[in-house]
PDB file of N, CA and C in Angstrom:
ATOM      1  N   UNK A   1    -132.646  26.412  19.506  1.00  0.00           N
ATOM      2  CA  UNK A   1    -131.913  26.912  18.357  1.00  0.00           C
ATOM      3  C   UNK A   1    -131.230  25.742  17.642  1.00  0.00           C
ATOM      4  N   UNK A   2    -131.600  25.729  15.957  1.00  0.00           N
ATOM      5  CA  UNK A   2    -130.727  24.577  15.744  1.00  0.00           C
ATOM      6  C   UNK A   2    -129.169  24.958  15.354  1.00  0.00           C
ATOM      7  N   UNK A   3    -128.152  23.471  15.313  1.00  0.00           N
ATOM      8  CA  UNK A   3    -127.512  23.719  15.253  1.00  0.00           C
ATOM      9  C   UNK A   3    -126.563  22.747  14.466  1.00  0.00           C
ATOM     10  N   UNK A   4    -126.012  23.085  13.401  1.00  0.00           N
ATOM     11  CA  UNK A   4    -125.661  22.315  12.092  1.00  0.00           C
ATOM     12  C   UNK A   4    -124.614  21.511  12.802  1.00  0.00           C
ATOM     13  N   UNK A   5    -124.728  20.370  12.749  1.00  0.00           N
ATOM     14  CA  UNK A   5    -124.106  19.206  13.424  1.00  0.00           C
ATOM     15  C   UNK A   5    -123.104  18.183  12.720  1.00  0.00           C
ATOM     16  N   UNK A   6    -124.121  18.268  11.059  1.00  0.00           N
ATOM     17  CA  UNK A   6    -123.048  17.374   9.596  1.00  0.00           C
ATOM     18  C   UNK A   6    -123.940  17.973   8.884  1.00  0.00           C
ATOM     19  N   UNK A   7    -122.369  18.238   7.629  1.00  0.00           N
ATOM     20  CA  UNK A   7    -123.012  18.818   6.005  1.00  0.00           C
ATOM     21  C   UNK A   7    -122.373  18.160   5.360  1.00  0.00           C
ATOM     22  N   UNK A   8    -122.545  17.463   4.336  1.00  0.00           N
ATOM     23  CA  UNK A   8    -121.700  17.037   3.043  1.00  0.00           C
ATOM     24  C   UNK A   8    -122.791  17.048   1.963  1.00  0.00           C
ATOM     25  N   UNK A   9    -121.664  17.247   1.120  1.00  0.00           N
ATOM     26  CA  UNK A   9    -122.546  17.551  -0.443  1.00  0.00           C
ATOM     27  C   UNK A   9    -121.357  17.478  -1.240  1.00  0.00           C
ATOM     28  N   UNK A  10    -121.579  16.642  -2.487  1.00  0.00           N
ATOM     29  CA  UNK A  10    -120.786  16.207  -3.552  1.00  0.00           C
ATOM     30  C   UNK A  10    -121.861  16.497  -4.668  1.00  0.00           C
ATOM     31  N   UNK A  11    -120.927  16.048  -5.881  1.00  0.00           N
ATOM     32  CA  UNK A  11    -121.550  15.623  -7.090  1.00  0.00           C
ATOM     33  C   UNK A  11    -120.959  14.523  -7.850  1.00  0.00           C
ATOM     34  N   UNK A  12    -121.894  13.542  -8.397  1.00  0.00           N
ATOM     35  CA  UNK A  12    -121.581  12.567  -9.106  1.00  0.00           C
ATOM     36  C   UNK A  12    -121.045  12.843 -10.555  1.00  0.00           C
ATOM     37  N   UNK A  13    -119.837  11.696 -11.129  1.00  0.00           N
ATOM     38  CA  UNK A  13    -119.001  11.585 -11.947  1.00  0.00           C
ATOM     39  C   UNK A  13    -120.683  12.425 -13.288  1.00  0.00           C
ATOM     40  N   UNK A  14    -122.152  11.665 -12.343  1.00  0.00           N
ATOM     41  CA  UNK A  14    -123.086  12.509 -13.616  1.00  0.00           C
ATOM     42  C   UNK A  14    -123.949  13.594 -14.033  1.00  0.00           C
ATOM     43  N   UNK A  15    -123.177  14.432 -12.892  1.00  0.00           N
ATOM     44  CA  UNK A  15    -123.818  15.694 -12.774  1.00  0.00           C
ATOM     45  C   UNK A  15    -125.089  15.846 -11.246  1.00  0.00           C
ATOM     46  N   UNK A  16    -124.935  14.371 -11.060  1.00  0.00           N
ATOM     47  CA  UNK A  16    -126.223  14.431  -9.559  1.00  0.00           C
ATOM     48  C   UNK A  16    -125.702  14.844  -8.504  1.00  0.00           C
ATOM     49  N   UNK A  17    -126.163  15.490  -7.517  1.00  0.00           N
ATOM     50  CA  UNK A  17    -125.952  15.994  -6.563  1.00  0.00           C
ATOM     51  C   UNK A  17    -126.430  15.436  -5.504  1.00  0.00           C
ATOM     52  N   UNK A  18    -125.779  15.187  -4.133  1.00  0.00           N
ATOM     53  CA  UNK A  18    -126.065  14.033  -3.122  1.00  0.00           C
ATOM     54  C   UNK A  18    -125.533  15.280  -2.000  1.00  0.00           C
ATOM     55  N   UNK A  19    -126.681  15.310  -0.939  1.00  0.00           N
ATOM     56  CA  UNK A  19    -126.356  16.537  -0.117  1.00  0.00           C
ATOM     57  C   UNK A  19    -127.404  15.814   1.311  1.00  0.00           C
ATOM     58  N   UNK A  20    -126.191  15.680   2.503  1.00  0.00           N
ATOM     59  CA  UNK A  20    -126.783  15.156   3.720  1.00  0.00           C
ATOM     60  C   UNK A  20    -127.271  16.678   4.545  1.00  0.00           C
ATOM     61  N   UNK A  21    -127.441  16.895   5.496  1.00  0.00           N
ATOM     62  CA  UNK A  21    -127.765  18.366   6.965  1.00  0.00           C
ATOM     63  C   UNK A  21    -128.268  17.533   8.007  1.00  0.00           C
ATOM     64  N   UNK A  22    -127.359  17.635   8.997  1.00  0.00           N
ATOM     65  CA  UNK A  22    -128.116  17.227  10.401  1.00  0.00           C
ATOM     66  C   UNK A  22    -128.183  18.557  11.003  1.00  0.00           C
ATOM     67  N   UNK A  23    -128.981  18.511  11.810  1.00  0.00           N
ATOM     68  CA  UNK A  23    -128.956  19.991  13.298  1.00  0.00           C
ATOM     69  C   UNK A  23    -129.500  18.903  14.306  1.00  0.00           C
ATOM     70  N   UNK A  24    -129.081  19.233  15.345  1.00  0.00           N
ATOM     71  CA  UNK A  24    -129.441  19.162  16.642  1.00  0.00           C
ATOM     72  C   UNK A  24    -130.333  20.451  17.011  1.00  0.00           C
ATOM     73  N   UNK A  25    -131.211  20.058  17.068  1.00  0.00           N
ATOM     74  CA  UNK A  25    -132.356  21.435  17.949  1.00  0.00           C
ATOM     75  C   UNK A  25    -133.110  20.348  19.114  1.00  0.00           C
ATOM     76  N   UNK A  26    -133.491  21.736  19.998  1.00  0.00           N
ATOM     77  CA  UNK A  26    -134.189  21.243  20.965  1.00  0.00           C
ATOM     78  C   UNK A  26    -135.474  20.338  20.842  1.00  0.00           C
ATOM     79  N   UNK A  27    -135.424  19.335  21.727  1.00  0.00           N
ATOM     80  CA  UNK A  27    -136.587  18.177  21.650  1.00  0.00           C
ATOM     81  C   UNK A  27    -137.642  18.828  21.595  1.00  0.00           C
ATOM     82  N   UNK A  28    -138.535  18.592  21.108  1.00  0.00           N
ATOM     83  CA  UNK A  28    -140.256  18.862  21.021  1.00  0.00           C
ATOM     84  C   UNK A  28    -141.311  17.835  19.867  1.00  0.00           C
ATOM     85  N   UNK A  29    -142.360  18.407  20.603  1.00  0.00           N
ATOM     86  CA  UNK A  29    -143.110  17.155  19.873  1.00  0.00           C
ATOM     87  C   UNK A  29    -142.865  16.973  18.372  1.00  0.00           C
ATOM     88  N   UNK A  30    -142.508  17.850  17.468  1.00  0.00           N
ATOM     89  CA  UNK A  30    -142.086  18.062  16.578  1.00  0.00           C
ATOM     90  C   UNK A  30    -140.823  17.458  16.101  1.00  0.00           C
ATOM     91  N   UNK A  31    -140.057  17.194  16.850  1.00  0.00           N
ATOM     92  CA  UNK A  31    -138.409  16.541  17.112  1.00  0.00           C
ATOM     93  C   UNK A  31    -138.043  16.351  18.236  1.00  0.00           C
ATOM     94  N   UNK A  32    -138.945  14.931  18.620  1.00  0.00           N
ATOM     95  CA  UNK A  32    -138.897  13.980  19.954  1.00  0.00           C
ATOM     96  C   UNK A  32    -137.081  13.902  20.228  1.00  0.00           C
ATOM     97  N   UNK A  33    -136.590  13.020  19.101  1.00  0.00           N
ATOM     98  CA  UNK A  33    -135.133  12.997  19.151  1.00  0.00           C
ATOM     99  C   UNK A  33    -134.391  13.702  19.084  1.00  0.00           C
ATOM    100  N   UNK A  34    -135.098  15.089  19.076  1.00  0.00           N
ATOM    101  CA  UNK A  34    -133.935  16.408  19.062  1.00  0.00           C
ATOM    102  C   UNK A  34    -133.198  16.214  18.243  1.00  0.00           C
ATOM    103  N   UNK A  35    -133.306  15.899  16.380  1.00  0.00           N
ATOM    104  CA  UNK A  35    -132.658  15.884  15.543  1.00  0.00           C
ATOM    105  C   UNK A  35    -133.724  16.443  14.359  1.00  0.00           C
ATOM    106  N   UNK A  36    -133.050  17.061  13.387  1.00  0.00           N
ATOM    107  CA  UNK A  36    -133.564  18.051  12.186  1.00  0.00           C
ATOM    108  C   UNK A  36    -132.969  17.222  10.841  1.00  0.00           C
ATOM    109  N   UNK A  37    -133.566  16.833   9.871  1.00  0.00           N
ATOM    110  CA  UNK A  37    -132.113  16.555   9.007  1.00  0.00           C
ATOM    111  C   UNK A  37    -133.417  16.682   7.580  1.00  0.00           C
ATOM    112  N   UNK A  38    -131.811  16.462   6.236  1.00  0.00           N
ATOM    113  CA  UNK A  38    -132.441  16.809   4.745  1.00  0.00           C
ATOM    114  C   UNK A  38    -131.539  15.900   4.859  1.00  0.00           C
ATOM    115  N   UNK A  39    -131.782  14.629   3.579  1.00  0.00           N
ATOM    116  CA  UNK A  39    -131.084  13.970   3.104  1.00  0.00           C
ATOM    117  C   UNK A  39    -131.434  13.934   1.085  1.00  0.00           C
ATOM    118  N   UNK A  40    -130.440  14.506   0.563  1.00  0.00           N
ATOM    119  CA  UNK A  40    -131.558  14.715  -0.876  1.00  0.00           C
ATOM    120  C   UNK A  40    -130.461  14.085  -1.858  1.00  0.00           C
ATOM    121  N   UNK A  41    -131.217  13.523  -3.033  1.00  0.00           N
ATOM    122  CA  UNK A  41    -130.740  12.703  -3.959  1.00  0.00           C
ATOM    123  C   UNK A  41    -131.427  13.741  -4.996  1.00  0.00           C
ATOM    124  N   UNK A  42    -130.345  14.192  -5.864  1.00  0.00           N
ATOM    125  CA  UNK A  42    -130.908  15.418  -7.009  1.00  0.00           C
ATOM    126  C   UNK A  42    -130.408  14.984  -8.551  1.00  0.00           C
ATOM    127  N   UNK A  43    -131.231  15.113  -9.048  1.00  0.00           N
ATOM    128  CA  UNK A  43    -130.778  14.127 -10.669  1.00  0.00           C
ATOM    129  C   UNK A  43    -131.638  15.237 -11.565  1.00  0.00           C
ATOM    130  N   UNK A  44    -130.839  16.258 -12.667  1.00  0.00           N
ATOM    131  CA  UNK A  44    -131.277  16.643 -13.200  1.00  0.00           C
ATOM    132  C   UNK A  44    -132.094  17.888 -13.222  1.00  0.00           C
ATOM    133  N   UNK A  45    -131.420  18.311 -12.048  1.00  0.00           N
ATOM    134  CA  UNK A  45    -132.244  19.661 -11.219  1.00  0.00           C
ATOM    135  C   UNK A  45    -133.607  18.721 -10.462  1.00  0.00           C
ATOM    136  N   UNK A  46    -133.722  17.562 -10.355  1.00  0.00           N
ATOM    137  CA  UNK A  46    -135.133  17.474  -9.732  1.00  0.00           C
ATOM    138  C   UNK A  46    -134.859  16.507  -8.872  1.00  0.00           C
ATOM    139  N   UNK A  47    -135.723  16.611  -7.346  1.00  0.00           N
ATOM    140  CA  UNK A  47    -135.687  15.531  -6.590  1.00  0.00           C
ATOM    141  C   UNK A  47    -135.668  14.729  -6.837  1.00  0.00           C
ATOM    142  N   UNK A  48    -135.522  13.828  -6.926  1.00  0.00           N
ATOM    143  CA  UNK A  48    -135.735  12.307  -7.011  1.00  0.00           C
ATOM    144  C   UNK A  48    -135.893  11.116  -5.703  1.00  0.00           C
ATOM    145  N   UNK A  49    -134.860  11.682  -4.551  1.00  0.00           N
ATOM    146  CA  UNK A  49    -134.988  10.752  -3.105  1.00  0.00           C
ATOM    147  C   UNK A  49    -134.876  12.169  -1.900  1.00  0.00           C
ATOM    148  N   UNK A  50    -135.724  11.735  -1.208  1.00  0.00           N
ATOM    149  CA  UNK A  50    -135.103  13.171   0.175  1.00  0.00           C
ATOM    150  C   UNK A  50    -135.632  12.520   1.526  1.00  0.00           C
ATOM    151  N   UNK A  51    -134.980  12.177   2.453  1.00  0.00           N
ATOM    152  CA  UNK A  51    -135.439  12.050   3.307  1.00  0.00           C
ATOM    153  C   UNK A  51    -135.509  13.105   4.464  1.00  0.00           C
ATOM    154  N   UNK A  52    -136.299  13.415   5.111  1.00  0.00           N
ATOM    155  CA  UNK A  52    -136.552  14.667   5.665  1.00  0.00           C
ATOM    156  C   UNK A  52    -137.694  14.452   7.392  1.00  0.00           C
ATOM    157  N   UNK A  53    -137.467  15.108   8.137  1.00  0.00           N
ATOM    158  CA  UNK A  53    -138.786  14.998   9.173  1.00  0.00           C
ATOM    159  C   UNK A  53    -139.207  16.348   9.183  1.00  0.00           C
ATOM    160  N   UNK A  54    -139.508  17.135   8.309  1.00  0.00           N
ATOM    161  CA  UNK A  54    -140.516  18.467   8.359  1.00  0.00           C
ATOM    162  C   UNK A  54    -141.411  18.681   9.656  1.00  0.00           C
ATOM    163  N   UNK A  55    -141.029  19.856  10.042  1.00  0.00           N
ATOM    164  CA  UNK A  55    -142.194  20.245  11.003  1.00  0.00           C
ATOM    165  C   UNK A  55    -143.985  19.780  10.508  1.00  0.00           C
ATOM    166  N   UNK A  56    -144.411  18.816  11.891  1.00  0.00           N
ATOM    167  CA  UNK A  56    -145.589  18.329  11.478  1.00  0.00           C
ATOM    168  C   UNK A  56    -145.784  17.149  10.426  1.00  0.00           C
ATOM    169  N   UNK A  57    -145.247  16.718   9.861  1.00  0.00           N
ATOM    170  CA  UNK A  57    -145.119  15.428   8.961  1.00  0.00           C
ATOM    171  C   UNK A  57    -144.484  14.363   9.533  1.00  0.00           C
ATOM    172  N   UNK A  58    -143.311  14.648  10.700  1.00  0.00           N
ATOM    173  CA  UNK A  58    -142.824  13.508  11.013  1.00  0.00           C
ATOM    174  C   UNK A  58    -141.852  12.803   9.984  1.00  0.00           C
ATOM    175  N   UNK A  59    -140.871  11.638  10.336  1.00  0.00           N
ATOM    176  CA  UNK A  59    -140.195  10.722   9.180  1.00  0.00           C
ATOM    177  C   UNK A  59    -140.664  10.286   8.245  1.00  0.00           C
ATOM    178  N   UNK A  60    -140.231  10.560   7.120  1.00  0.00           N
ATOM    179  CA  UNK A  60    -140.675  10.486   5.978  1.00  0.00           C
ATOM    180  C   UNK A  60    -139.170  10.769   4.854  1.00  0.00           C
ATOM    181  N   UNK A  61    -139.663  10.289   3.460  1.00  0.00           N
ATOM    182  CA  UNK A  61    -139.024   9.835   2.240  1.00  0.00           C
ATOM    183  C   UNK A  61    -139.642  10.377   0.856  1.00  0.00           C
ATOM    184  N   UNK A  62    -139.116  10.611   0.472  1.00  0.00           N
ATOM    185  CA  UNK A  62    -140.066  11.413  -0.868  1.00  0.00           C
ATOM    186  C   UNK A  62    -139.235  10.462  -1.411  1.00  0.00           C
ATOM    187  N   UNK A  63    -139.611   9.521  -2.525  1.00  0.00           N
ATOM    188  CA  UNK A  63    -139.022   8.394  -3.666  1.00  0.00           C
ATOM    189  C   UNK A  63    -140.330   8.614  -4.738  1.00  0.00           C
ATOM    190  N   UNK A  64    -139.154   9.086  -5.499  1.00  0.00           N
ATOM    191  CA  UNK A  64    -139.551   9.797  -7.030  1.00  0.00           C
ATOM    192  C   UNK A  64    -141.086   9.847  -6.967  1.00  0.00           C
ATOM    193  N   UNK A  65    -141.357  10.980  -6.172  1.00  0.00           N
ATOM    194  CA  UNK A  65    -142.732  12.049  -6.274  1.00  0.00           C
ATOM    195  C   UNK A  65    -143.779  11.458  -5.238  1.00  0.00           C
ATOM    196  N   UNK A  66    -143.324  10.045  -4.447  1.00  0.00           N
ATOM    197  CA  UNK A  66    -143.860   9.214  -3.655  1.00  0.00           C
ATOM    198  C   UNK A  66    -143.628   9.739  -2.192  1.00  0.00           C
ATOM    199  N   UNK A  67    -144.323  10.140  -0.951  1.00  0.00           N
ATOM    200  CA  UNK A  67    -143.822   9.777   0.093  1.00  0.00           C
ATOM    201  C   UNK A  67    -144.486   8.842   1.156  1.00  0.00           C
ATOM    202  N   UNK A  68    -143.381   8.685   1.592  1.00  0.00           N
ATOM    203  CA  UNK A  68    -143.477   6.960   2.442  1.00  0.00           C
ATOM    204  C   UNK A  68    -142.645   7.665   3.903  1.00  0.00           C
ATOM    205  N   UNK A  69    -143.904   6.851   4.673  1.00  0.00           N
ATOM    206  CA  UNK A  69    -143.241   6.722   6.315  1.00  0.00           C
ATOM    207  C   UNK A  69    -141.923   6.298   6.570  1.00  0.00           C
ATOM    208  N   UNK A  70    -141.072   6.677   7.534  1.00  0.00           N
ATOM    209  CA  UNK A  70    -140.199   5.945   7.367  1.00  0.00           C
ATOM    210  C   UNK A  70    -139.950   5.702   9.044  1.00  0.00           C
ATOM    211  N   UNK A  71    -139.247   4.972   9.693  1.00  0.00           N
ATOM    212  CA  UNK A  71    -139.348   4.563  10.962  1.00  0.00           C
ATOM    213  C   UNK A  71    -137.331   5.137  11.394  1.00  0.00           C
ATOM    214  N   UNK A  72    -137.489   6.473  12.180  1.00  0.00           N
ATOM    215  CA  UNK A  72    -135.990   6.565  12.710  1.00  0.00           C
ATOM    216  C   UNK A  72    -135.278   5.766  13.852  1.00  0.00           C
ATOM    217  N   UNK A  73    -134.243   5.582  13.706  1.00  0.00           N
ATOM    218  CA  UNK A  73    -133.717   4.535  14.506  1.00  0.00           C
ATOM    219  C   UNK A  73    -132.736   5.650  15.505  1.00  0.00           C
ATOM    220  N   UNK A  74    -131.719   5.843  14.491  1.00  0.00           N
ATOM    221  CA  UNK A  74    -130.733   6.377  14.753  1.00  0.00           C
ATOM    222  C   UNK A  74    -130.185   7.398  13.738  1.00  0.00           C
ATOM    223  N   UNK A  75    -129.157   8.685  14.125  1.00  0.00           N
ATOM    224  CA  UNK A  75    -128.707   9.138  12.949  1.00  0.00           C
ATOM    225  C   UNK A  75    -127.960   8.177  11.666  1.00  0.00           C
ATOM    226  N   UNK A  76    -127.488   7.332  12.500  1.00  0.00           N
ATOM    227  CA  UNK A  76    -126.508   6.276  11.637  1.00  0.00           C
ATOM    228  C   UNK A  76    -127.098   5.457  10.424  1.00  0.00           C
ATOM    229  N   UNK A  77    -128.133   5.194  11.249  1.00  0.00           N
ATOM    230  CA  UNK A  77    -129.142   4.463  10.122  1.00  0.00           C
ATOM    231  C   UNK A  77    -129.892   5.025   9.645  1.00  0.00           C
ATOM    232  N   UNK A  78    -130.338   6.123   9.720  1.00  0.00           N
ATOM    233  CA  UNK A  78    -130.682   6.986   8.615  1.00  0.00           C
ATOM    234  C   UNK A  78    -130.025   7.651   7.562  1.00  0.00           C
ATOM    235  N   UNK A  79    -128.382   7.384   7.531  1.00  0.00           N
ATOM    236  CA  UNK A  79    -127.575   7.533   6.414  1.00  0.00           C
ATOM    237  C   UNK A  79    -127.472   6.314   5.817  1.00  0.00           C
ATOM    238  N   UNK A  80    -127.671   5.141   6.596  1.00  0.00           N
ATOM    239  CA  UNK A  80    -127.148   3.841   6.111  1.00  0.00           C
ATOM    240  C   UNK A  80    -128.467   3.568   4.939  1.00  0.00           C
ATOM    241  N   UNK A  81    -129.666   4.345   5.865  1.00  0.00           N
ATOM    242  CA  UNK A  81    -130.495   3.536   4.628  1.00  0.00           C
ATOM    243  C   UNK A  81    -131.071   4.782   3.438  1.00  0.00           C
ATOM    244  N   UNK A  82    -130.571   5.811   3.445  1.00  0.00           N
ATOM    245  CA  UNK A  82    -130.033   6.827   2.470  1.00  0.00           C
ATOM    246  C   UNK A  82    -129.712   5.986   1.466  1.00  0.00           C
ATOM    247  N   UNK A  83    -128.222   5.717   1.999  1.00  0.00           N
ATOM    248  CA  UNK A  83    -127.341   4.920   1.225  1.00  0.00           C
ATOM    249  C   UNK A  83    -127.771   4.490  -0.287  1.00  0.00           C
ATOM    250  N   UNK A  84    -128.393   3.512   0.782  1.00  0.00           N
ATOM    251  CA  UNK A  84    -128.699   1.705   0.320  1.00  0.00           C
ATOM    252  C   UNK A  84    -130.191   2.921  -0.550  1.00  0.00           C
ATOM    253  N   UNK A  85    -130.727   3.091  -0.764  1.00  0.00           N
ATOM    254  CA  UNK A  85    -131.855   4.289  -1.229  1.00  0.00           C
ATOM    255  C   UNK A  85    -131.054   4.602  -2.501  1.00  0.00           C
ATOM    256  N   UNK A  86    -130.035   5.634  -2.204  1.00  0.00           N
ATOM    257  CA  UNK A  86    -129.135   6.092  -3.532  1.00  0.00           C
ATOM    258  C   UNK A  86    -128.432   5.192  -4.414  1.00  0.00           C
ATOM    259  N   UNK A  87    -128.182   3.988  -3.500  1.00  0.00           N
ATOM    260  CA  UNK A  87    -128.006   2.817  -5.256  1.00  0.00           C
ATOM    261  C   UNK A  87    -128.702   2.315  -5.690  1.00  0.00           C
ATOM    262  N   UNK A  88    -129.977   2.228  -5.059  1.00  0.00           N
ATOM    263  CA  UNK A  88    -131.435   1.951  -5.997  1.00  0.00           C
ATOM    264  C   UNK A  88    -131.914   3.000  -6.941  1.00  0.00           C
ATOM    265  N   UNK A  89    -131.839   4.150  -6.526  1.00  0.00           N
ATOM    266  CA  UNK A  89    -132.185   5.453  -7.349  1.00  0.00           C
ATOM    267  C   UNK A  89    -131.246   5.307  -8.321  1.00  0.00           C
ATOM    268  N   UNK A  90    -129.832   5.397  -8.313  1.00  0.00           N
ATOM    269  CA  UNK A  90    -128.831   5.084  -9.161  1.00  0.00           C
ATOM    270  C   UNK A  90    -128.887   4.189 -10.170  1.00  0.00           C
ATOM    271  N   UNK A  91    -129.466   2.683  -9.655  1.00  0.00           N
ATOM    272  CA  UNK A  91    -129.557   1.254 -10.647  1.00  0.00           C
ATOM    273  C   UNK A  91    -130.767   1.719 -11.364  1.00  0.00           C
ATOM    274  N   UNK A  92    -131.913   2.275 -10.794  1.00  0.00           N
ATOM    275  CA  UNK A  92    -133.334   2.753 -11.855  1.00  0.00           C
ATOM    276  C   UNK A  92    -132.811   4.037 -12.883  1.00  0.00           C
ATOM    277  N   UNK A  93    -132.502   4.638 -12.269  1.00  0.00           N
ATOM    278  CA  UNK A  93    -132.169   6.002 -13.625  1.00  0.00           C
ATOM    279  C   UNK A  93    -130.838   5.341 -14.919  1.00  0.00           C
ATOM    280  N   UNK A  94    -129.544   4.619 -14.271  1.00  0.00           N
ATOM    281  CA  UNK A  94    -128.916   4.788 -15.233  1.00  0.00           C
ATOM    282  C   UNK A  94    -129.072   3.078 -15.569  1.00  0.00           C
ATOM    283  N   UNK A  95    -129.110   1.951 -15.078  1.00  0.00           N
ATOM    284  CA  UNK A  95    -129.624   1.199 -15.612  1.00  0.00           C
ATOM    285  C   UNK A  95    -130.961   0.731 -16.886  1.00  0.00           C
ATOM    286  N   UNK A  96    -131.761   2.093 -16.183  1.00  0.00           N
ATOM    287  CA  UNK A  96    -133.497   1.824 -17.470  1.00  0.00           C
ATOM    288  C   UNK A  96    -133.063   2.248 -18.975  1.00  0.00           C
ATOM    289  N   UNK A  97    -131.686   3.466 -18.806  1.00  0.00           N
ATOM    290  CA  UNK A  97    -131.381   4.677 -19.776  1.00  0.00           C
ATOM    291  C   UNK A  97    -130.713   4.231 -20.789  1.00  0.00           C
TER     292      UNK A  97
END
């Protein structure tokens, strides 16, 4: 059974929405590390960054309509490199504009 472990969700001074979810559920091949998570970067009603391990897909990153492997370490560093993700998404949208 999972079990919601961290939620945060804000919105930016520009209307974007930045929303973490961990669960702890039981290990399986599906979630070796016995961790569940959404990490989503929302600009404009539309995805733009999400990192996610979906049943059957494994770690992975959706970057603007792209997804890319991504290698889990830890919960920690999978916010850290969120992060570091959301000021790149940030410097491309309002920097190009």
């Amino acid at each position: 059974m999972a079990k919601l472990i961290y939620h945060e969700k804000w919105v930016t001074k520009e209307g974007d929405i930045i929303e973490i979810k961990i669960w702890k559920v039981p290990k399986s091949k599906d979630f070796p590390e016995g961790v569940k998570y959404s990490l989503v970067y929302v600009h404009k009603n539309e995805r733009v960054l999400c990192y996610d391990n979906e049943k059957g897909k494994g770690h992975h990153k959706h970057y603007f309509g792209k997804e890319i492997p991504i290698k889990f370490e830890s919960v920690k560093k999978l916010i850290l490199d969120f992060y570091e993700d959301v000021k790149e998404v940030r410097r491309t949208i309002y920097e190009e504009n």
